[in-house]
N, C-alpha and C. Protein backbone atom coordinates (compact mmCIF):
# COMPACT_ATOMS: atom_id res chain seq x y z
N UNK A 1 176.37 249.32 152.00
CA UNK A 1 175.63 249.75 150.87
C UNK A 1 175.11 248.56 150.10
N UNK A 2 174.19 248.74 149.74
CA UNK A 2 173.23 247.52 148.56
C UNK A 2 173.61 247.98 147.24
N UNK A 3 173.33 246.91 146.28
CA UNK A 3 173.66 246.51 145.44
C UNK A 3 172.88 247.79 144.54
N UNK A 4 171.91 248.44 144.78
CA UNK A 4 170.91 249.09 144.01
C UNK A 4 171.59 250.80 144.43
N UNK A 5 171.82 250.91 145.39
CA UNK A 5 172.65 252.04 145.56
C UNK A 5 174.37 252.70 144.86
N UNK A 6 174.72 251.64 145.09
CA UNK A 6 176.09 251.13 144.48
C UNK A 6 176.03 251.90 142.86
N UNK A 7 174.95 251.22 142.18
CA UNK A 7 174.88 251.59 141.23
C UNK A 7 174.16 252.48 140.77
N UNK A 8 173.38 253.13 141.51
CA UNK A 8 172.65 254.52 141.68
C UNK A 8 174.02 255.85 141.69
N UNK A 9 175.04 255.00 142.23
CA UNK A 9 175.94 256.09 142.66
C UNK A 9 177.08 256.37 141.42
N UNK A 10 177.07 255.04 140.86
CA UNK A 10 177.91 255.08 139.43
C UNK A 10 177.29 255.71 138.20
N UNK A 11 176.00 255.56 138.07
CA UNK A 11 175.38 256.36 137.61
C UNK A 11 175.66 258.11 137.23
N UNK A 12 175.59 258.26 138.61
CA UNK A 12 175.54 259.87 139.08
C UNK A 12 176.84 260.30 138.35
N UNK A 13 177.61 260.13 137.93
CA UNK A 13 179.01 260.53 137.32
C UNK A 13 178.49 261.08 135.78
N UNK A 14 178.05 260.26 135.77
CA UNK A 14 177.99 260.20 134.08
C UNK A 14 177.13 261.14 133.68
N UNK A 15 175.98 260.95 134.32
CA UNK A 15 174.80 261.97 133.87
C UNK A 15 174.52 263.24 135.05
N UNK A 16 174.25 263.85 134.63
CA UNK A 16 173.79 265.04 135.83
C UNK A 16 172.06 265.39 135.47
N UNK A 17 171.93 266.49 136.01
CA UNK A 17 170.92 266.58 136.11
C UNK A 17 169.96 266.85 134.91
N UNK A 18 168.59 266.55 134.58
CA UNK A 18 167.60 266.24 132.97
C UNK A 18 168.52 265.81 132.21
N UNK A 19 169.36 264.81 132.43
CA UNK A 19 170.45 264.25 131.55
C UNK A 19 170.31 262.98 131.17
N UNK A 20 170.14 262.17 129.92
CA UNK A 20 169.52 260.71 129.76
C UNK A 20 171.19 260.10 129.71
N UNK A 21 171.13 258.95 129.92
CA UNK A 21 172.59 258.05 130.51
C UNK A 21 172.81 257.64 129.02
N UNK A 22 172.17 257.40 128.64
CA UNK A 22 172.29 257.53 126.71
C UNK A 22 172.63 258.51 126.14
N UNK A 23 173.34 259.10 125.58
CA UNK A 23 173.14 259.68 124.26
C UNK A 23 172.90 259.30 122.72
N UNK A 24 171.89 259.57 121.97
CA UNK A 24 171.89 259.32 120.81
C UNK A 24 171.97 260.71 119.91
N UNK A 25 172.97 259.99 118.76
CA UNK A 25 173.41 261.18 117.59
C UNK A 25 172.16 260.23 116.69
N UNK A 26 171.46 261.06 116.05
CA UNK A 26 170.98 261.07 114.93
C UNK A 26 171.42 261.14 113.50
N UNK A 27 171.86 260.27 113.14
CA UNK A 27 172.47 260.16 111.37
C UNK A 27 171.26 259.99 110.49
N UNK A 28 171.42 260.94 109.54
CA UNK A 28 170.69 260.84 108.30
C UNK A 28 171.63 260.05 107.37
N UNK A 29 171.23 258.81 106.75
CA UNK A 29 171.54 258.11 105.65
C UNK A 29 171.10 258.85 104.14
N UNK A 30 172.04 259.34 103.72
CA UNK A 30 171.59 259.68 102.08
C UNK A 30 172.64 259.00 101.26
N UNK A 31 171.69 258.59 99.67
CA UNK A 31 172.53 257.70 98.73
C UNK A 31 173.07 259.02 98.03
N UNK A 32 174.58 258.41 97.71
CA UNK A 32 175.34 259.25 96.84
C UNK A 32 174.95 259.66 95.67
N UNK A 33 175.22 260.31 94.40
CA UNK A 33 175.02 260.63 92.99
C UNK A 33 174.90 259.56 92.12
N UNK A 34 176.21 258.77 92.53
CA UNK A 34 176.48 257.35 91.88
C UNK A 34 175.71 256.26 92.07
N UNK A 35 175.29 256.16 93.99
CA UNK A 35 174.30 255.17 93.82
C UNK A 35 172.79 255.69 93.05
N UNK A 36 172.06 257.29 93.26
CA UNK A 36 171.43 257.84 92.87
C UNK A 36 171.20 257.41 91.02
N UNK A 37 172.23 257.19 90.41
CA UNK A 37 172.51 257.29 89.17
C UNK A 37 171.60 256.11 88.89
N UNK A 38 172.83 255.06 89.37
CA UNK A 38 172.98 253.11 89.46
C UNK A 38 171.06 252.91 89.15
N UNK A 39 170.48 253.37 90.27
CA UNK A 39 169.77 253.50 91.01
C UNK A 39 168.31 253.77 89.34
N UNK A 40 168.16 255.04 89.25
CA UNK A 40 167.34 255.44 88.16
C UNK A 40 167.93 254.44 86.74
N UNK A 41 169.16 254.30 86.14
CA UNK A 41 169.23 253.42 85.79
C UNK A 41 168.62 252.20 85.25
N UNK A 42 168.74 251.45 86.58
CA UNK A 42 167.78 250.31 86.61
C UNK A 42 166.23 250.05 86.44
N UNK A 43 165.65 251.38 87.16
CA UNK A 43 164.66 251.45 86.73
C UNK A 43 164.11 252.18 85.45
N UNK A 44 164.77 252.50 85.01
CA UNK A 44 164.63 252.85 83.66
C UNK A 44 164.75 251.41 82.48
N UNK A 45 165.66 250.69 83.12
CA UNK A 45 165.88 249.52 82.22
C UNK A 45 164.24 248.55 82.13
N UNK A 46 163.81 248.35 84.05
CA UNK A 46 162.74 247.69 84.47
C UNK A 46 161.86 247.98 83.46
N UNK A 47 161.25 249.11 83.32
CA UNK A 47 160.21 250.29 82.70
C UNK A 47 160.19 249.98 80.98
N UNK A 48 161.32 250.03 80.73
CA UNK A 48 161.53 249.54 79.03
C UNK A 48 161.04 248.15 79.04
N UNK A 49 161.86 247.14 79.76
CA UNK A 49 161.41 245.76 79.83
C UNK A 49 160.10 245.52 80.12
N UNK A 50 159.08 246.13 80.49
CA UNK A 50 157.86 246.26 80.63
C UNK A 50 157.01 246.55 79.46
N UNK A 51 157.44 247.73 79.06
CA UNK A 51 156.79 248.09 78.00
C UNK A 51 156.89 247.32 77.06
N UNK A 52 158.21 246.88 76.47
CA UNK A 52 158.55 245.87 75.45
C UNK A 52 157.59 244.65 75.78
N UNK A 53 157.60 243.91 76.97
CA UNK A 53 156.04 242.93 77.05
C UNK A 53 155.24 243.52 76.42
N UNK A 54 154.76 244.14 77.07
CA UNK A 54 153.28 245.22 76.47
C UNK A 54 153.64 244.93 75.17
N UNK A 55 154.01 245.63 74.39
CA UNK A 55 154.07 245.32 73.08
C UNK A 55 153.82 244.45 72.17
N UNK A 56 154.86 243.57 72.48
CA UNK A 56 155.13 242.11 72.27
C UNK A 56 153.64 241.41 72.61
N UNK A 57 153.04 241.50 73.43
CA UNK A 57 151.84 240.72 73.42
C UNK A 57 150.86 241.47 72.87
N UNK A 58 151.13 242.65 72.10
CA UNK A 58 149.71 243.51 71.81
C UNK A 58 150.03 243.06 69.97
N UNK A 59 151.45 242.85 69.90
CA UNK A 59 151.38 242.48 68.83
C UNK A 59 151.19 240.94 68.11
N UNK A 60 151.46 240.14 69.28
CA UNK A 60 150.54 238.78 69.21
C UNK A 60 149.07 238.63 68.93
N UNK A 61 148.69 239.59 69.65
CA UNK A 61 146.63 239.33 69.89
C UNK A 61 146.94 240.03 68.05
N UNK A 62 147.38 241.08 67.57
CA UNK A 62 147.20 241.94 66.60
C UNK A 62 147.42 241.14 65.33
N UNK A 63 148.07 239.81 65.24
CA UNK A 63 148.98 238.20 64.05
C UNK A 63 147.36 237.63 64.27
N UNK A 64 147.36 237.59 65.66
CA UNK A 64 146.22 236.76 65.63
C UNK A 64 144.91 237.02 65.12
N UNK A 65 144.04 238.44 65.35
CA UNK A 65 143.40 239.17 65.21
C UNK A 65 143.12 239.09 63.41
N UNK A 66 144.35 239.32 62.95
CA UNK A 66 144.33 239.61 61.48
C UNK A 66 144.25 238.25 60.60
N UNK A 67 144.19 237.50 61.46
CA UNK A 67 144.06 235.53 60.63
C UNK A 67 142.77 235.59 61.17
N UNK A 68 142.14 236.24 62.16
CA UNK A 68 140.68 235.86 62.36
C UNK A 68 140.11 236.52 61.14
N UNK A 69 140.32 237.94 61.08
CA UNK A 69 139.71 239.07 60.01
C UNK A 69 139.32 238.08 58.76
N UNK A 70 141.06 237.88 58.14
CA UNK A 70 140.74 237.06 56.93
C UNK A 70 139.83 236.08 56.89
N UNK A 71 139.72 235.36 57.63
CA UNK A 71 138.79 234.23 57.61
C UNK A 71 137.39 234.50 57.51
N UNK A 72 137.12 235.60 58.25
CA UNK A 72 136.00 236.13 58.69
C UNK A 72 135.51 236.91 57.05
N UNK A 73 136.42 237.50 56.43
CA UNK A 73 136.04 237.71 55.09
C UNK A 73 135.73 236.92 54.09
N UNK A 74 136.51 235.60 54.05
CA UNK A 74 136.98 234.96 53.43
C UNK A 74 135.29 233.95 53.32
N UNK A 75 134.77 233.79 54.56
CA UNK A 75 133.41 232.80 54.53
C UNK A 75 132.54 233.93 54.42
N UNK A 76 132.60 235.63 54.33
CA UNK A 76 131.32 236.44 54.57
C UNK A 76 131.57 236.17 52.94
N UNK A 77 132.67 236.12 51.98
CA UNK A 77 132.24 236.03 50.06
C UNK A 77 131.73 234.68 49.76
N UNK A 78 132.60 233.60 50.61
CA UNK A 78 131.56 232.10 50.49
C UNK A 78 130.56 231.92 50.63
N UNK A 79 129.91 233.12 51.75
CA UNK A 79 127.94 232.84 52.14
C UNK A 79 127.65 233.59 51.15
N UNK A 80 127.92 234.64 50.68
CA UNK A 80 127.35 235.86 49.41
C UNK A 80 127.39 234.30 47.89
N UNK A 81 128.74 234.03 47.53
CA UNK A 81 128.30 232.97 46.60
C UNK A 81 127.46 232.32 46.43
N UNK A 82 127.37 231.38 47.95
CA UNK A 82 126.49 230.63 48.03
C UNK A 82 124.78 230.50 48.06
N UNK A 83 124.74 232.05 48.97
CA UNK A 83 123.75 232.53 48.71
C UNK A 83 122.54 232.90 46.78
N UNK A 84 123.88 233.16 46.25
CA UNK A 84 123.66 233.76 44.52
C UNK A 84 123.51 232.53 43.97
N UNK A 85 124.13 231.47 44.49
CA UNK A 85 123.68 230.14 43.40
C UNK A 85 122.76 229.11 44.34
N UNK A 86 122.32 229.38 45.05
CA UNK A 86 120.97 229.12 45.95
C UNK A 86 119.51 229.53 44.71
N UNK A 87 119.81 231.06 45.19
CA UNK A 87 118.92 232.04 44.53
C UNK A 87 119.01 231.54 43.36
N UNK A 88 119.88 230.97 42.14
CA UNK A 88 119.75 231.07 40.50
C UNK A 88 119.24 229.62 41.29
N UNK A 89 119.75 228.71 41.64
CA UNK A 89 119.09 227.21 41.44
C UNK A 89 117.47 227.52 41.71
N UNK A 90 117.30 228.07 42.69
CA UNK A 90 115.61 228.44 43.05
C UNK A 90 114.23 229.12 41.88
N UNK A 91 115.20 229.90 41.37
CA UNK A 91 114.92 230.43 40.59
C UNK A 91 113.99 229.72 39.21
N UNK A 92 114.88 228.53 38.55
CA UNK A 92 113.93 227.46 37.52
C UNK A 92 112.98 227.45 37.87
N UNK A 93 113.00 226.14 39.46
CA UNK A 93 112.16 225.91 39.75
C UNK A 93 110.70 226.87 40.25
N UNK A 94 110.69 227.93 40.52
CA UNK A 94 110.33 228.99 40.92
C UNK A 94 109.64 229.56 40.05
N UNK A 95 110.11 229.63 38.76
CA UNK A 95 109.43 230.10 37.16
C UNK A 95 108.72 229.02 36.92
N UNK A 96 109.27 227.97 36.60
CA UNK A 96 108.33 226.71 36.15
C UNK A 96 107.23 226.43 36.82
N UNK A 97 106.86 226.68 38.13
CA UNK A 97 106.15 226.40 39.32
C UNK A 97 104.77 227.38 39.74
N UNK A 98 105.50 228.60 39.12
CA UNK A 98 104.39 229.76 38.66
C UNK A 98 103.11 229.81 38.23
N UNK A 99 102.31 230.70 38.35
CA UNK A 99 100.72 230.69 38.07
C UNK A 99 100.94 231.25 36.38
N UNK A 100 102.01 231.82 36.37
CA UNK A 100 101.95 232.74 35.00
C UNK A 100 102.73 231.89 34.09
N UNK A 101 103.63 231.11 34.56
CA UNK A 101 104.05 229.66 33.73
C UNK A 101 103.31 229.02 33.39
N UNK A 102 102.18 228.56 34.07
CA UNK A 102 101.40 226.89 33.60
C UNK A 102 100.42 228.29 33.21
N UNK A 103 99.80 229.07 32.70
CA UNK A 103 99.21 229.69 32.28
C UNK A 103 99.03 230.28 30.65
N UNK A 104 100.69 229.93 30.32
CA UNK A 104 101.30 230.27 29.14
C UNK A 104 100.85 229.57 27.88
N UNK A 105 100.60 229.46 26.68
CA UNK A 105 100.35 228.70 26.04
C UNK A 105 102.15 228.43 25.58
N UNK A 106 102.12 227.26 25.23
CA UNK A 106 103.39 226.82 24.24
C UNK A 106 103.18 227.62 22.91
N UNK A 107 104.33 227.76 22.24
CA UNK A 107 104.30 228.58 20.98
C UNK A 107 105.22 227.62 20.13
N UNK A 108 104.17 227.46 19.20
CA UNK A 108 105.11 226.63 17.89
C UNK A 108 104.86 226.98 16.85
N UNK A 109 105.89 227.39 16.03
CA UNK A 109 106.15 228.11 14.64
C UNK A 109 105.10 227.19 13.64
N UNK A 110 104.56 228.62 13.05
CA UNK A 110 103.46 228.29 12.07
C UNK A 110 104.16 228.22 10.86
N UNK A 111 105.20 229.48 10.96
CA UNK A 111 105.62 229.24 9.08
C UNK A 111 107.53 229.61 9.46
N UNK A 112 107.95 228.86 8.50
CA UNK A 112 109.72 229.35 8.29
C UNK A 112 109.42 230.81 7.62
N UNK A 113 110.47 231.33 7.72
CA UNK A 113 111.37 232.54 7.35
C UNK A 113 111.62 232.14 5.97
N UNK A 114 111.71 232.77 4.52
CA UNK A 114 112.49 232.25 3.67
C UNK A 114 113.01 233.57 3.05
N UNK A 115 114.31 233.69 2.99
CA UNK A 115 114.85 234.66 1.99
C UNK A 115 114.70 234.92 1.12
């Protein structure tokens, strides 16, 4: 007998006929309650720690945001000032400079007042 028969024949014991020389059991792996628990847990912790970023940086831009605002108010009353004493300085010159100014006669008192 050859070597290929030999073991053709050891074979034959084990398995019979539509019979695979293997058997496989199929196990389903499921996590317990506890790991189940452990498990949500953590991601519940992840999820908070997330959000808390979120936050935390919405309330950074929001420190920051509100020092821009002020400022931003703070030079829109400096241009309004500046603007109003622009306008009064312009203004003299502006009257004095007039067609209806150099047009004016000067007025000088003819008589006092006397009680």
């Amino acid at each position: 007998m050859t070597y290929s028969s030999t073991l053709a024949l050891s074979r034959s014991q084990y398995s019979g006929r539509n019979r695979n020389s293997v058997s496989f059991i199929a196990r389903t792996r499921t996590l317990g309650p506890v790991s189940n628990t452990i498990i949500l847990i953590v991601l519940a912790c992840l999820l908070g720690l997330l959000y808390l970023a979120q936050v935390t940086k919405t309330n950074a831009y929001g420190f920051s945001l509100n020092s821009l605002q002020q400022q931003q108010n703070q030079l829109k009353s400096e241009y309004a000032n500046l603007q109003v004493a622009s306008a009064q300085l312009q203004s003299v010159s502006r009257a004095q400079n007039s067609q209806v100014a150099k047009s004016m006669v000067p007025l000088t008192p003819s008589a006092t007042a006397q009680n």
